[in-house]
Protein backbone atom coordinates (compact mmCIF):
# COMPACT_ATOMS: atom_id res chain seq x y z
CA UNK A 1 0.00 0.00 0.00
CA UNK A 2 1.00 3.48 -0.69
CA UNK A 3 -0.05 6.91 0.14
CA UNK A 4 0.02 10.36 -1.56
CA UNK A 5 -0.63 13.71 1.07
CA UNK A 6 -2.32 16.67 0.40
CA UNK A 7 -3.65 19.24 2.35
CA UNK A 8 -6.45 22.03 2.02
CA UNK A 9 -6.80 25.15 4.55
CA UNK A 10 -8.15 22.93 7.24
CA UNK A 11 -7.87 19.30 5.69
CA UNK A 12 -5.44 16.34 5.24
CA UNK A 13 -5.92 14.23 2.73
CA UNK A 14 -4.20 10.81 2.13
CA UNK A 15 -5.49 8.41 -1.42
CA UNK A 16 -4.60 4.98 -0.51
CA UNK A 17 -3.29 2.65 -3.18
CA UNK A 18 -2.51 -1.18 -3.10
CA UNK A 19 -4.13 -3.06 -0.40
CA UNK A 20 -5.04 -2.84 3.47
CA UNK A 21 -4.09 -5.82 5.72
CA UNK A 22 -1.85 -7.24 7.83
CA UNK A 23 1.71 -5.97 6.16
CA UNK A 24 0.41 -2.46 5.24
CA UNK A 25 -2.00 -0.82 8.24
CA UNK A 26 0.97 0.17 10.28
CA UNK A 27 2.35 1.80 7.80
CA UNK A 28 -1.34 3.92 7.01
CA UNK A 29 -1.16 4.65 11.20
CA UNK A 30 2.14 5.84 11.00
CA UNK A 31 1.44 8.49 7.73
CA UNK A 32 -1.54 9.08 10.04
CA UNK A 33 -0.49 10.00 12.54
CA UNK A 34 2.67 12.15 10.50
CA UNK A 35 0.06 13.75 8.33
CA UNK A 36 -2.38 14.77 11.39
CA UNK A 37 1.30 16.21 13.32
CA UNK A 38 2.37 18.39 10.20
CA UNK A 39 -0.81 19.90 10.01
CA UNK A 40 -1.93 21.30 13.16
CA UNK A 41 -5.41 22.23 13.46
CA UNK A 42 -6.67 20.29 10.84
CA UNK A 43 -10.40 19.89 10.98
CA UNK A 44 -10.90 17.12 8.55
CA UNK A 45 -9.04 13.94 7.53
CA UNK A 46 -10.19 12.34 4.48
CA UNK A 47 -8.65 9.19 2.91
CA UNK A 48 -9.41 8.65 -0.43
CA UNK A 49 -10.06 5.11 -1.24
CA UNK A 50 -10.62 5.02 -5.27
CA UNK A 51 -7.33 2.96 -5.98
CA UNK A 52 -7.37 0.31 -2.66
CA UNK A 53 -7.62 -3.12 -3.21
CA UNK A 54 -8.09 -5.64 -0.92
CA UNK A 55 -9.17 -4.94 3.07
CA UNK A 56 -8.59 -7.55 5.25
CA UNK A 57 -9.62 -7.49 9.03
CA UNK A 58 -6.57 -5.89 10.08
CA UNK A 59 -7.20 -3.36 7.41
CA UNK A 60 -10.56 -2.78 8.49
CA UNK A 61 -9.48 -2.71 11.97
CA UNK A 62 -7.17 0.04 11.17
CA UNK A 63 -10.01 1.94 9.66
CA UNK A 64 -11.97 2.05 13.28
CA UNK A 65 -8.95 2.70 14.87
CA UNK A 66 -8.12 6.35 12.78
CA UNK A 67 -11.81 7.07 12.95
CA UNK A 68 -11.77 6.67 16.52
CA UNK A 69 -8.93 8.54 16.98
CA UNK A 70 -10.14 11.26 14.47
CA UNK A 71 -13.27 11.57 16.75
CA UNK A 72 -11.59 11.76 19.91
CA UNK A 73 -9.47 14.35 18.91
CA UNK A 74 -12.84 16.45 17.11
CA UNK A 75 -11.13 16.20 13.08
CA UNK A 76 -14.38 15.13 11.22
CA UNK A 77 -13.11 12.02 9.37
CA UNK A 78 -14.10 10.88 5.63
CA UNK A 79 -13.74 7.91 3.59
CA UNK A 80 -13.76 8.73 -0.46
CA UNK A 81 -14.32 6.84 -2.95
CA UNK A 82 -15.37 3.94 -1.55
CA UNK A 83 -15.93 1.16 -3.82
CA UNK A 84 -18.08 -2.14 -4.57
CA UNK A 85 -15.59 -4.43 -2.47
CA UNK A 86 -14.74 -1.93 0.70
CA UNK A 87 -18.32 -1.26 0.84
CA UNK A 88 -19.79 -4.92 0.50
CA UNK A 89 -16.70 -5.57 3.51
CA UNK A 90 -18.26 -2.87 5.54
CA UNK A 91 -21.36 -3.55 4.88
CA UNK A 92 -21.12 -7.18 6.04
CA UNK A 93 -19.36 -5.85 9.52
CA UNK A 94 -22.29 -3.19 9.98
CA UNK A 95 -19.46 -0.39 10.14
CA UNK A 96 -20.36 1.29 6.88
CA UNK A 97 -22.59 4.15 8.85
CA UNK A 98 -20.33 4.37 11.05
CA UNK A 99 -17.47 5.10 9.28
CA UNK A 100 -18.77 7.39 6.88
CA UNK A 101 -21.81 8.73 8.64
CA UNK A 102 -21.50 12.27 8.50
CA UNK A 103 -20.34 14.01 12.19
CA UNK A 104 -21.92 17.06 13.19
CA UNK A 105 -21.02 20.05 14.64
CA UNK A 106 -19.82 20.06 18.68
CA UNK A 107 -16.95 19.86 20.71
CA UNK A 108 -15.65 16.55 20.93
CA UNK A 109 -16.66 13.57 23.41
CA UNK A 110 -20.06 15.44 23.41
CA UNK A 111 -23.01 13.84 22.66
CA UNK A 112 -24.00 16.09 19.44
CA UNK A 113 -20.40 14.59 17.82
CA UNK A 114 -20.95 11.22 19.59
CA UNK A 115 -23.96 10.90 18.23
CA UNK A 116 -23.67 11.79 14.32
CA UNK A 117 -20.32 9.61 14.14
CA UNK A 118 -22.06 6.76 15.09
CA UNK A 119 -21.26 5.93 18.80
CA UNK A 120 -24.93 6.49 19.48
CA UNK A 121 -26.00 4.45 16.43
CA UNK A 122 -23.65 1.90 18.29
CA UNK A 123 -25.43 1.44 21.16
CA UNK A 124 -28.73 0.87 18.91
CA UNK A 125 -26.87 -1.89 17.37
CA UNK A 126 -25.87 -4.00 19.64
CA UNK A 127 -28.17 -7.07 20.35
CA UNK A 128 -30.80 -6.29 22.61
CA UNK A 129 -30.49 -2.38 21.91
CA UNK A 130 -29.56 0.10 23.94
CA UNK A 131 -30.01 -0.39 27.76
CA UNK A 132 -32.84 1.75 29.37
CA UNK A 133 -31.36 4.29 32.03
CA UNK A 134 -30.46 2.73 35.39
CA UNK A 135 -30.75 -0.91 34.23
């Protein structure tokens, strides 16, 4: 897998090419991570995924993991180009809305940006549903 950078006033953006597993997601983390500390104050972090190939768990697990950290640290994250095979794979893991569910406006680990990027949906999904208050 490789990666190209690019950056807009308030946005990194990284197109991933080649594939997404096991050899190849700590390598993604680690331009990540470099892209995200070379561009202080980004807002957004969009990975553009017209040229992957082939997402294996580790891959996919990679994906929750930048999202998650995205979130946590309030950068709205964005997948692009997402095609037939990444979205059948996160289709059949029930992480498509989640990952590219659109996140509203609010300061992070509130429940207005909880909420939109799916942590809320989360609870929904889960077997049995979400757990009434107090039980």
């Amino acid at each position: 897998m490789t990666t190209s950078f690019g950056t807009g006033p308030h946005a990194v953006r990284l197109a991933l090419t080649g594939d997404l597993d096991f050899d190849t997601c700590g390598e993604l983390l680690q331009r990540v991570r470099t892209a995200l500390d070379d561009r202080e104050g980004a807002e957004e972090l969009r990975l553009d995924c017209g040229e992957l190939g082939t997402v294996d768990s580790m891959g996919l697990s990679t994906l929750l993991q930048i999202h998650r950290s995205a979130c946590r640290d309030g950068i709205a994250f964005h997948l692009d180009a997402i095609g037939p095979a990444l979205r059948r794979l996160l289709e059949l893991t029930g992480t498509y809305e989640h990952l590219t569910a659109p996140r509203q406006s609010g300061p992070p680990g509130t429940g207005e940006g909880a909420a939109a990027t799916g942590a809320g949906r989360a609870a929904a999904d889960r077997p049995g549903g979400p757990r009434p208050a107090g039980a």
